[in-house]
C-alpha atoms as a PDB file:
ATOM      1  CA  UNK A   1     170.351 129.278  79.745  1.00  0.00           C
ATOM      2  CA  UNK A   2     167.053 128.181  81.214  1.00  0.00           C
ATOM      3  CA  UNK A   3     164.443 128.844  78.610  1.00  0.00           C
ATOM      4  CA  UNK A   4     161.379 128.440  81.438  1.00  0.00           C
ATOM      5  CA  UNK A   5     160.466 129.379  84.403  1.00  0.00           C
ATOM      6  CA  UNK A   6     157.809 127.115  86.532  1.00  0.00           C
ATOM      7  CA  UNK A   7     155.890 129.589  88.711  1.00  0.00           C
ATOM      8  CA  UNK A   8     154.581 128.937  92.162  1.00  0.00           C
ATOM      9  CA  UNK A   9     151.195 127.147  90.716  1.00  0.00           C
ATOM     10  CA  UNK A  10     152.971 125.177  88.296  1.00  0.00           C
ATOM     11  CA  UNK A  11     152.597 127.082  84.540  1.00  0.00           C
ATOM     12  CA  UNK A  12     155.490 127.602  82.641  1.00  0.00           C
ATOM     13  CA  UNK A  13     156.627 130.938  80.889  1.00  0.00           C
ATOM     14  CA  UNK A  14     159.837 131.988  78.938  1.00  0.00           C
ATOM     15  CA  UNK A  15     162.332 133.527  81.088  1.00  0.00           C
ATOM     16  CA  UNK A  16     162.969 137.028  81.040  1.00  0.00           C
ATOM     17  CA  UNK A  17     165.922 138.932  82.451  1.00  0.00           C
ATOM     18  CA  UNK A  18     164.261 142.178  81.863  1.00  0.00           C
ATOM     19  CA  UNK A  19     161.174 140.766  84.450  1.00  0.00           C
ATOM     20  CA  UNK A  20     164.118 140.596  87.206  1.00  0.00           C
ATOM     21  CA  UNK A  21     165.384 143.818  86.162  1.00  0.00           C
ATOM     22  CA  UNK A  22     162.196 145.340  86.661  1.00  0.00           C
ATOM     23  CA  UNK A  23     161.596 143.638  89.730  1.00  0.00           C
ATOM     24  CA  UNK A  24     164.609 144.552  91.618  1.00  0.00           C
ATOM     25  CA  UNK A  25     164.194 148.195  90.342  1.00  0.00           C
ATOM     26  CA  UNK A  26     160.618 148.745  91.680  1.00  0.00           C
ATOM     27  CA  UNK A  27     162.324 147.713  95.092  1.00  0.00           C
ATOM     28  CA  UNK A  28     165.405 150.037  94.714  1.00  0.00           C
ATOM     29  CA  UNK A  29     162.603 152.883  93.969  1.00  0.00           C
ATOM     30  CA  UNK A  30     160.206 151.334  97.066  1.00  0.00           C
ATOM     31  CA  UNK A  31     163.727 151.991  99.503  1.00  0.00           C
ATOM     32  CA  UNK A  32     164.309 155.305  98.111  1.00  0.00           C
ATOM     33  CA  UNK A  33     167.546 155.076  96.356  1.00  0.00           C
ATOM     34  CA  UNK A  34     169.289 157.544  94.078  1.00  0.00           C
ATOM     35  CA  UNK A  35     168.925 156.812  90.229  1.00  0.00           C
ATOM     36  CA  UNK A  36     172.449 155.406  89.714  1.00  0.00           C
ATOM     37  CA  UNK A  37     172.440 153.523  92.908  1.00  0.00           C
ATOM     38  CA  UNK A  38     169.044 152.004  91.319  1.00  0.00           C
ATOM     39  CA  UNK A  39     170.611 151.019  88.166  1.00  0.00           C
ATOM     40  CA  UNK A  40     173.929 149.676  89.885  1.00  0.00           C
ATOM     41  CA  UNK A  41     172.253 147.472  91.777  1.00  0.00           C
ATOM     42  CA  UNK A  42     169.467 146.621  89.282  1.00  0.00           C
ATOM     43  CA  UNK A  43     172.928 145.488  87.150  1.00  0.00           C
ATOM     44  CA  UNK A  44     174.705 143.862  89.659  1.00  0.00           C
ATOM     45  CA  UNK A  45     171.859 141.527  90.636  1.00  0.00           C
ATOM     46  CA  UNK A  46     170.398 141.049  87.572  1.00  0.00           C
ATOM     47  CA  UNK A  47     173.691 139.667  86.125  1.00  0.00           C
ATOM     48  CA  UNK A  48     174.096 137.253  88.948  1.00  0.00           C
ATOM     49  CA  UNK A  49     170.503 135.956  88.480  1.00  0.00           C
ATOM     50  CA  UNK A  50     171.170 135.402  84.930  1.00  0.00           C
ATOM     51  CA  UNK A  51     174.767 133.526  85.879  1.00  0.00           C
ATOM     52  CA  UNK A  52     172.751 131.571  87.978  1.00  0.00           C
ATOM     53  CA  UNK A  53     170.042 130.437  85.166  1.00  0.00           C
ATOM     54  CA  UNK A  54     172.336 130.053  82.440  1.00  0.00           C
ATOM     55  CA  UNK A  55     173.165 126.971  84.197  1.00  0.00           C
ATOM     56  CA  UNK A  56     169.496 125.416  84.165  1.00  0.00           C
ATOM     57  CA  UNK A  57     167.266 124.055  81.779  1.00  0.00           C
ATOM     58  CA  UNK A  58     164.419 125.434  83.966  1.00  0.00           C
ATOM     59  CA  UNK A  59     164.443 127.112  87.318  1.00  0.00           C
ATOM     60  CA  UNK A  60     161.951 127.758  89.537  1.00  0.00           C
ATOM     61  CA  UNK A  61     160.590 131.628  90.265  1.00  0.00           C
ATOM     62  CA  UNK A  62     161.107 130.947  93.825  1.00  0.00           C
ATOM     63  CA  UNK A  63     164.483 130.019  93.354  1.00  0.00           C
ATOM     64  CA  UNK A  64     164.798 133.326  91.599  1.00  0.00           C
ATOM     65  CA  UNK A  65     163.273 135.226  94.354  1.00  0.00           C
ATOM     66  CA  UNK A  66     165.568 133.245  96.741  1.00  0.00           C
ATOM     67  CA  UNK A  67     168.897 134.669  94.908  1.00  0.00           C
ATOM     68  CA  UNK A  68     167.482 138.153  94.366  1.00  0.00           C
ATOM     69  CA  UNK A  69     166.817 138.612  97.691  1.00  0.00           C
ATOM     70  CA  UNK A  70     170.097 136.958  99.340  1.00  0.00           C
ATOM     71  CA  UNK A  71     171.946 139.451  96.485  1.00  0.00           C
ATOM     72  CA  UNK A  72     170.451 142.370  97.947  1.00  0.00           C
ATOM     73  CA  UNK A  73     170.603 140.998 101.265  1.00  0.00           C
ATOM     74  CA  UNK A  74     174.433 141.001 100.736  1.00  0.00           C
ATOM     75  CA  UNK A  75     174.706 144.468  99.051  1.00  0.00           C
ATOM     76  CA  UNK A  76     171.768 146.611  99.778  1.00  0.00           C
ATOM     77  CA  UNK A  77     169.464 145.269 102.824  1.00  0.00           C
ATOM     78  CA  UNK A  78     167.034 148.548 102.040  1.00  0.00           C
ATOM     79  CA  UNK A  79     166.111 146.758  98.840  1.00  0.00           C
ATOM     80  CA  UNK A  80     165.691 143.870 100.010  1.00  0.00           C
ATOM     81  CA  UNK A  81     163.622 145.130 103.168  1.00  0.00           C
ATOM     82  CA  UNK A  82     161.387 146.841 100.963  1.00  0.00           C
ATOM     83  CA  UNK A  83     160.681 144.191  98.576  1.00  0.00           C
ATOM     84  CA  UNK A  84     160.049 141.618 101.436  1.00  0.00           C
ATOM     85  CA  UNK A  85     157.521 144.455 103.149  1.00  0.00           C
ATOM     86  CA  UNK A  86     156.100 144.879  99.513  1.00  0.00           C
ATOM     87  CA  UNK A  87     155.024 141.341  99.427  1.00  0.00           C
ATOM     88  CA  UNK A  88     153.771 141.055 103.149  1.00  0.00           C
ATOM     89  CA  UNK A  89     151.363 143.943 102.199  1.00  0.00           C
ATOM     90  CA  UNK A  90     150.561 141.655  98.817  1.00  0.00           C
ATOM     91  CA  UNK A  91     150.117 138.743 100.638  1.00  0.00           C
ATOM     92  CA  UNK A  92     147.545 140.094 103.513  1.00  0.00           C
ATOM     93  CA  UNK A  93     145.823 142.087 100.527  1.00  0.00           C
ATOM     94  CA  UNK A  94     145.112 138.869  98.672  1.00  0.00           C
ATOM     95  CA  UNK A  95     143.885 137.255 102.290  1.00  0.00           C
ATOM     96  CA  UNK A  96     141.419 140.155 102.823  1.00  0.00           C
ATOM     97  CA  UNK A  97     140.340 139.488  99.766  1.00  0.00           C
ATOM     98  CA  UNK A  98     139.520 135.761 100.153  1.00  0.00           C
ATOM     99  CA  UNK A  99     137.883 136.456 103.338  1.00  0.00           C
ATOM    100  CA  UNK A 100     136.022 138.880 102.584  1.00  0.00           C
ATOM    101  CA  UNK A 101     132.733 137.721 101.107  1.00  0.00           C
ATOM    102  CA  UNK A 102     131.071 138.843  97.965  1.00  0.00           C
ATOM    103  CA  UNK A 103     128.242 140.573  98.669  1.00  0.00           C
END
């Protein structure tokens, strides 16, 4: 099972299934599903993920991402649409931010 995760800038942290589970639920709840369909999918994707990492020393959070989002791209595109869109708005928020100047 990999015990760390390297993050984008490098820094290493434990891995933590219940991080992806949250993850992928916040986008279930962003496309509007139904509680169970939430938690089926939540389950379903999370236990791939963790298939995936049990095979690794260390994996990467983008390759992560990567299999979250080809998951839910395979099972439930809302999720993944909404997740994606989620992160555009991050993205451009964090850009305003670093263009903006402090007054």
């Amino acid at each position: 099972m990999a015990n760390e995760v390297t993050k984008k800038d490098g820094a290493k942290q434990a891995f933590d299934a219940e991080k992806i589970k949250k993850s992928i639920a916040d986008a279930a709840e962003m496309a509007g599903l139904s509680e169970e369909r939430k938690n089926e999918i939540k389950e379903q994707v999370s236990a791939t993920v963790t298939r995936m990492a049990e095979a690794k020393e260390e994996i990467a959070t983008s390759e992560i991402k990567e299999k979250i989002l080809s998951e839910l791209d395979a099972i439930e595109s809302s999720v993944s649409e909404a997740w994606r869109k989620h992160e555009q708005e991050k993205t451009g928020n964090e850009e305003e931010k670093r263009e903006t100047p402090e007054p």
